[in-house]
Protein backbone atom coordinates (compact mmCIF):
# COMPACT_ATOMS: atom_id res chain seq x y z
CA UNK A 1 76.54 3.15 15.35
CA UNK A 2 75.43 2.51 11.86
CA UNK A 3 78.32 -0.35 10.12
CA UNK A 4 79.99 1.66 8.28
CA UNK A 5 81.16 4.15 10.99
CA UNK A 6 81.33 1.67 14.39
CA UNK A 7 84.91 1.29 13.82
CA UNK A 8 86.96 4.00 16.22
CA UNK A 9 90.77 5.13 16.21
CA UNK A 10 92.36 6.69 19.13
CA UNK A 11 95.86 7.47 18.83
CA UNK A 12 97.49 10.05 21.84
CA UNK A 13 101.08 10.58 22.08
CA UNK A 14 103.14 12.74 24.23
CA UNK A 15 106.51 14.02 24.67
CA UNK A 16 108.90 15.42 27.31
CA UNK A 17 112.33 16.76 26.50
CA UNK A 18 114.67 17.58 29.92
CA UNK A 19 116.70 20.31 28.56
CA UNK A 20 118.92 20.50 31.70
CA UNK A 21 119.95 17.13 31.13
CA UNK A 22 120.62 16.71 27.16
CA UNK A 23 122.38 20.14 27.49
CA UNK A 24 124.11 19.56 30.92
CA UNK A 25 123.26 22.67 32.06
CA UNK A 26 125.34 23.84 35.29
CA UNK A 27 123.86 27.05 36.79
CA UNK A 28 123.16 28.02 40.25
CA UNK A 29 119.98 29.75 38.99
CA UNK A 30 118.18 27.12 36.83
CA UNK A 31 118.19 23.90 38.52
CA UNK A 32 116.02 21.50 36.17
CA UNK A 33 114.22 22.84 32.92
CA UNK A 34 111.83 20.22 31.02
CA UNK A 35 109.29 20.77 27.59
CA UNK A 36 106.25 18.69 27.36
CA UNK A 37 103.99 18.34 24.64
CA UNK A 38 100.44 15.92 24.10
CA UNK A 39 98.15 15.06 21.18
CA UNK A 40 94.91 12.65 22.15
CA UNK A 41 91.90 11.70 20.53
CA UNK A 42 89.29 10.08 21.72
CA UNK A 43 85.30 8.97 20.87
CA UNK A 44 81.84 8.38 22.03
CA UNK A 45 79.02 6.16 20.55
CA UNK A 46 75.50 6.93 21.28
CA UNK A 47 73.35 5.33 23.59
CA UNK A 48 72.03 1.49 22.59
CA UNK A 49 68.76 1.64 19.92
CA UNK A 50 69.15 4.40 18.37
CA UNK A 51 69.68 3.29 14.48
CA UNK A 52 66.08 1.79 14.50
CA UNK A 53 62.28 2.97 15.49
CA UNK A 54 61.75 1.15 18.83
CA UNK A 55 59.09 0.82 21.24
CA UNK A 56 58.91 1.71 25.19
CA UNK A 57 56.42 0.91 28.20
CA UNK A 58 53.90 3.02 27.25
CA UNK A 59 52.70 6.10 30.32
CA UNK A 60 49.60 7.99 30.67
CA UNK A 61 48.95 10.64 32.24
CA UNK A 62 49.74 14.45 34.07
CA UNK A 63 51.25 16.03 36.94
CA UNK A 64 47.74 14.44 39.30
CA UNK A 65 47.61 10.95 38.32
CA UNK A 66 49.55 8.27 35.92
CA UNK A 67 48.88 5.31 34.98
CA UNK A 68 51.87 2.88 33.65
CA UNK A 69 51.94 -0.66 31.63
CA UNK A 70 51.80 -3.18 31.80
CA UNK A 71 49.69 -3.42 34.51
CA UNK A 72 48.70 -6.53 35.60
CA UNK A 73 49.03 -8.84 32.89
CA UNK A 74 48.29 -6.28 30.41
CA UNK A 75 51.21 -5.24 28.26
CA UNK A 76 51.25 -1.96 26.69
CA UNK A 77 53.68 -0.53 24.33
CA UNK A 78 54.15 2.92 22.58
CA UNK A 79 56.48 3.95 19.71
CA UNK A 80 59.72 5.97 21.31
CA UNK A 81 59.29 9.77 20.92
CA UNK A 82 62.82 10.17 19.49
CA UNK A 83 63.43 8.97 15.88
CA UNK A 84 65.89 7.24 14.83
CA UNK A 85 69.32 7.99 13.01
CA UNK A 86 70.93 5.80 10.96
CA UNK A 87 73.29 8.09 10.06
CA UNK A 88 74.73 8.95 13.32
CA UNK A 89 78.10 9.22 13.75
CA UNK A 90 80.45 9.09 16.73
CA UNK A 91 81.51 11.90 18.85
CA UNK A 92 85.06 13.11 18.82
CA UNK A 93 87.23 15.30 21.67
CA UNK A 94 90.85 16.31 20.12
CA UNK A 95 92.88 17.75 23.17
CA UNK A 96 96.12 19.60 22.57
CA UNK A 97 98.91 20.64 25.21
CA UNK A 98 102.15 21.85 25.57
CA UNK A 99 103.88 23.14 29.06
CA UNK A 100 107.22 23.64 30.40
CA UNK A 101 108.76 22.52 33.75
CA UNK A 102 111.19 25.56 35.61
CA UNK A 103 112.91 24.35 38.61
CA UNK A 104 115.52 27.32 40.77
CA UNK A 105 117.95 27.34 43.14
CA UNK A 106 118.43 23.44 43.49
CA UNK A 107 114.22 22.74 42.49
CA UNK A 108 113.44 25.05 45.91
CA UNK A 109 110.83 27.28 43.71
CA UNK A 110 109.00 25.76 40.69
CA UNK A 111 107.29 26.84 37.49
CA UNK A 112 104.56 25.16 35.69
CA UNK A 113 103.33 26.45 32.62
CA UNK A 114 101.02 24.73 29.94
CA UNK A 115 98.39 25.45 27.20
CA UNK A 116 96.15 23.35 26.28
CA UNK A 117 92.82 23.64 24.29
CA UNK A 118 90.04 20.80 23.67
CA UNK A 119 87.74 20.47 20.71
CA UNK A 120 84.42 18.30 20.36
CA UNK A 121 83.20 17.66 17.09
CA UNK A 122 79.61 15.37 15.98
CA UNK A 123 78.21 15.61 19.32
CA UNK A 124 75.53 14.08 19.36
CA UNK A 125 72.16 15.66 20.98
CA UNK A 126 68.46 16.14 20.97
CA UNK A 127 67.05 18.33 18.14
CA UNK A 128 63.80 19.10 18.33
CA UNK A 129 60.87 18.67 15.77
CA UNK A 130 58.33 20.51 14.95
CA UNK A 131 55.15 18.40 17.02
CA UNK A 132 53.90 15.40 15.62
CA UNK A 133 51.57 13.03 17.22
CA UNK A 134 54.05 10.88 19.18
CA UNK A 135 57.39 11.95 18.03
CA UNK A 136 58.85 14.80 19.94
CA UNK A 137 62.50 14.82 18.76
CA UNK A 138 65.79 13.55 16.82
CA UNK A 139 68.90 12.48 18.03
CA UNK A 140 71.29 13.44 15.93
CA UNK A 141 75.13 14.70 15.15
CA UNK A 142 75.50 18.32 13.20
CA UNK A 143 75.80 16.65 9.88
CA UNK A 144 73.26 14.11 10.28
């Protein structure tokens, strides 16, 4: 990641709250009763060399035949297809949930309920260019 954005913060937190308990519930019915909530964040750098124009064993060839370097002593190099980014940014998954916890007739039948819902922002991923001689595509994030 480029300097000013390699620096990642992920806080989660969660919650449970027994109801049965704090409100010492006595019922024959409703044997334990519990709320649950969850907030997490978390991130994803890109794979290694992608800030700067690199270069890769170079490959010839088609679906018969290929040749690949170095071969022998003879080193061969060719500029990576993808460019590079150097305003990429780091991928980010919030995740939300919330559920509640039913126990009955002394925890003999149970209820779990929960919602939760997930959302990815700057993924990063292939974009392709128009053709070029040697460069094929971009990695990049949807603001990049």
């Amino acid at each position: 990641m480029p300097a000013f954005k390699n620096t990642f913060f992920y806080p989660s937190v969660n919650a449970g709250f027994v109801f049965t308990d704090a409100f010492k519930v006595q019922s024959d019915i409703l044997s334990y009763g519990k709320l649950r909530a969850s907030y997490a964040r978390v991130g994803s750098d890109a794979p290694p060399y992608l800030l700067s124009n690199t270069f890769v064993k170079a490959s010839y060839g088609n679906n018969v035949a290929n040749f690949n370097f170095p071969y022998g002593s003879v080193p061969g190099f060719t500029l990576n297809s993808n460019i590079a980014d150097s305003t990429l940014a780091p991928e980010f998954t919030t995740s939300y949930e919330a559920g509640l916890n039913l126990g009955f007739w002394k925890n003999r039948v149970s209820v779990d309920a929960a919602y939760f819902n997930t959302i990815s922002t700057s993924q990063i991923f292939n974009v392709g260019i128009p053709l070029r001689p040697a460069i094929r595509q971009r990695r990049s994030t949807p603001a990049g």
